[in-house]
Each structure stands twice: as C-alpha cells, then as structure tokens.
C-alpha atoms as a PDB file:
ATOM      1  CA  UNK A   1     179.974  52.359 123.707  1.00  0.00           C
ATOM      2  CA  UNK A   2     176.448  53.577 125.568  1.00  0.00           C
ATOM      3  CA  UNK A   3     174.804  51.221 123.266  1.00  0.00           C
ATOM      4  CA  UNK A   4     177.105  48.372 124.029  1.00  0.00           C
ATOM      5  CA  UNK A   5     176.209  48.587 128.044  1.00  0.00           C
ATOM      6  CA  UNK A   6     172.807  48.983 126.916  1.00  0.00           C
ATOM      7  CA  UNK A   7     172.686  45.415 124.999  1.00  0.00           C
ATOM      8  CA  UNK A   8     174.380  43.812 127.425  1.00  0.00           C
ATOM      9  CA  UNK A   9     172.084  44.732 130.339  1.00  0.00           C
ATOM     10  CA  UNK A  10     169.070  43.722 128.096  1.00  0.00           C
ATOM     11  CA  UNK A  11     171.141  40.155 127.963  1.00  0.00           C
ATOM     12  CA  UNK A  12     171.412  40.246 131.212  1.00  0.00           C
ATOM     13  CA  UNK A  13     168.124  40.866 131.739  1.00  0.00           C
ATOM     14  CA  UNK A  14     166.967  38.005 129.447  1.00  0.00           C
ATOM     15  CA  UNK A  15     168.624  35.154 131.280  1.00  0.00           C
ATOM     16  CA  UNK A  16     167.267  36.860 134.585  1.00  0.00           C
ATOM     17  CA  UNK A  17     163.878  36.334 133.626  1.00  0.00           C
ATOM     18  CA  UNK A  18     164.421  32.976 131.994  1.00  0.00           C
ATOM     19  CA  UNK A  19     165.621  31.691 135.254  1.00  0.00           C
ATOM     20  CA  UNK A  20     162.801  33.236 136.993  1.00  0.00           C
ATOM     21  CA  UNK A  21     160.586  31.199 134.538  1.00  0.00           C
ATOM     22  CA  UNK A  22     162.683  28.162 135.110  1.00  0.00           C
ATOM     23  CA  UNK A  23     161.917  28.415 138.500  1.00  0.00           C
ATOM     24  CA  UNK A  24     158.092  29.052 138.242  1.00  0.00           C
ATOM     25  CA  UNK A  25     157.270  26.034 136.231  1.00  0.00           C
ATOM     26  CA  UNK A  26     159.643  23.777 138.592  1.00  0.00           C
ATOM     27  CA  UNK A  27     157.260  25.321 141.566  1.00  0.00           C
ATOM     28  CA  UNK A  28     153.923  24.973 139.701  1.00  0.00           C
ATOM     29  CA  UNK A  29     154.994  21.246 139.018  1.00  0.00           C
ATOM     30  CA  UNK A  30     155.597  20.321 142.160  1.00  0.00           C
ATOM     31  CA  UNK A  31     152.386  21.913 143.625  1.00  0.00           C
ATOM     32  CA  UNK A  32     149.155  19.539 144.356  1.00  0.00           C
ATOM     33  CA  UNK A  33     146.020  21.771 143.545  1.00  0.00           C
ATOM     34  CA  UNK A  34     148.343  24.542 143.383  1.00  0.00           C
ATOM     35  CA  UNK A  35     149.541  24.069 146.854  1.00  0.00           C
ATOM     36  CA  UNK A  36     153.108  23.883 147.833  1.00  0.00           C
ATOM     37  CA  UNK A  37     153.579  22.331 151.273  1.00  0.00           C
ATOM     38  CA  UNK A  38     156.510  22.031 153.366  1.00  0.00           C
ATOM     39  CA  UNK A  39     157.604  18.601 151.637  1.00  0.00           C
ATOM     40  CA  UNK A  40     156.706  19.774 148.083  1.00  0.00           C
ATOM     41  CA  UNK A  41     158.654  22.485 148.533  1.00  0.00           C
ATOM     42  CA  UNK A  42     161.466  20.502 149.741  1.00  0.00           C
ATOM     43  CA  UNK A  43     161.266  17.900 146.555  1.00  0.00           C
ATOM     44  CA  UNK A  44     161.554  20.942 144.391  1.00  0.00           C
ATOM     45  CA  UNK A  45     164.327  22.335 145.943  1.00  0.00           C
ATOM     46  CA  UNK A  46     166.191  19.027 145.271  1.00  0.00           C
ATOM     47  CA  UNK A  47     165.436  19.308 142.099  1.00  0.00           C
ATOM     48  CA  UNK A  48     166.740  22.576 141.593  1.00  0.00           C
ATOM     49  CA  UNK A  49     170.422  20.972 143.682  1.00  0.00           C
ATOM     50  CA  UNK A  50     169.834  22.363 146.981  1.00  0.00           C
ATOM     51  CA  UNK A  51     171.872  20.537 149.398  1.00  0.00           C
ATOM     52  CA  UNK A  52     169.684  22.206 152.400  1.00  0.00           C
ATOM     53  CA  UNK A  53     166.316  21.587 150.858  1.00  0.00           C
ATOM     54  CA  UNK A  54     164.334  20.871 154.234  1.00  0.00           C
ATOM     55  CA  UNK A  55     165.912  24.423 155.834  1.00  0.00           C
ATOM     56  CA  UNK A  56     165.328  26.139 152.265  1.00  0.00           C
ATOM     57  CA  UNK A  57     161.944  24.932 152.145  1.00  0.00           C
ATOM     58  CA  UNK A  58     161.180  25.754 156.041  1.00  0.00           C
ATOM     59  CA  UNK A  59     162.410  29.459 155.098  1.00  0.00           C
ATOM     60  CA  UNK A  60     160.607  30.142 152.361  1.00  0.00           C
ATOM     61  CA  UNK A  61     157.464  29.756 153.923  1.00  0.00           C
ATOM     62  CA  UNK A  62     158.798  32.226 156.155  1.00  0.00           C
ATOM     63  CA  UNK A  63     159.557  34.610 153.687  1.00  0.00           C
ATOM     64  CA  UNK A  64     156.463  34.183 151.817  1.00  0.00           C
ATOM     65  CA  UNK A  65     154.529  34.138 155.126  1.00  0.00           C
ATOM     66  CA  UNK A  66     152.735  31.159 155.276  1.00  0.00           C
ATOM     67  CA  UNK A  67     152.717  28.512 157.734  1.00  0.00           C
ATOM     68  CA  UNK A  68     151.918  25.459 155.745  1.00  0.00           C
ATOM     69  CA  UNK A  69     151.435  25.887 151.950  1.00  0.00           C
ATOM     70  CA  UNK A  70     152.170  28.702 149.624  1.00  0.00           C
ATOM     71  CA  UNK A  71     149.425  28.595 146.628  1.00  0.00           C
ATOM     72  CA  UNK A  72     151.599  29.064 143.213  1.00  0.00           C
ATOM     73  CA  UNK A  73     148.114  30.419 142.010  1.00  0.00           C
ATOM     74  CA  UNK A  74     148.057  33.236 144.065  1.00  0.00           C
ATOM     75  CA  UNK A  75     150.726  35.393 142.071  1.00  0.00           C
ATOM     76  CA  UNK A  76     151.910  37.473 144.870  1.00  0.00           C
ATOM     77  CA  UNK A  77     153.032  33.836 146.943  1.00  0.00           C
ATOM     78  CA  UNK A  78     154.774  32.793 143.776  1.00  0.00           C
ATOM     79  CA  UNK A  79     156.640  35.777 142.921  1.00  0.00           C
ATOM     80  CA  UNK A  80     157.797  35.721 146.725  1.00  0.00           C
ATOM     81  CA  UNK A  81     158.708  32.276 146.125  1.00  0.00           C
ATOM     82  CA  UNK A  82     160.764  32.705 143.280  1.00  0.00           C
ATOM     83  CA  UNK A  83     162.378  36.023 144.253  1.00  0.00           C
ATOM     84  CA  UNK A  84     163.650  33.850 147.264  1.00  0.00           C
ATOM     85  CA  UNK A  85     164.780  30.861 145.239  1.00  0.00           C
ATOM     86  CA  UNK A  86     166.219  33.684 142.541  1.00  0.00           C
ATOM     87  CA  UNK A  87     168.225  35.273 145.051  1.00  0.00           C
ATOM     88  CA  UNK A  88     169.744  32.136 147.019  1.00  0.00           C
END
C-alpha cells in the first residue's frame, strides 16, 4: 500500500509541474522583451479564463513586487508569477 501513496503523489506531482509549465510559456508569450506589463498581464490572464483579469493582473504585480512590469527573464519574478497564478 506505501508504494501505492507513493505513485500517486509522484502523479500528482507530475500534473503540478505541467501546469506550472503551462503557465510559464502562456506568461513568456505574452511578454514584449520579456516584460509583462499591467495589460499583458491582463491579456494572459484571459487567456488562461480569468473572469477578473484587470484585478488579477493589478495583484500580481503586487505579489511579485513590481509596480509596472514583471521581467519573465528574471526567474525569481516568474516563479512569483506563476506560484500566484498556480495557487488562484
């Protein structure tokens, strides 16, 4: 049974990081030189279904601290960035 739970969570685990990857090329194709603005961010959020995209977009700079752009480059800003749109 222990090596059941143990498959499972790898599963789990799987499809966790796939959607983190799902979200990190939707990010990276909406960026302009690698720069996410406020409206970029919001387009991307629509494409993901977000039915608050300007608020979701407003907050994740926010969360990712930055006022105006988050740079999907800059590994730390996109792994904020997803975590955020991950855990939404």
């Amino acid at each position: 049974m222990a090596s059941r739970v143990g498959f499972m969570g790898h599963k789990s685990k799987e499809r966790k990081d796939d959607r983190k990857d799902k979200l990190s090329e939707v990010f990276k194709s909406y960026a302009a030189n690698g720069l996410l603005d406020k409206e970029r961010l919001k387009e991307a959020f629509l494409h993901l279904g977000s039915a608050m995209s300007y608020h979701q977009a407003e907050e994740a700079l926010r969360v990712v601290g930055k006022t105006y752009n988050i740079n999907v480059k800059d590994e730390t800003e996109l792994n904020a960035l997803i975590n955020y749109a991950y855990n939404k």
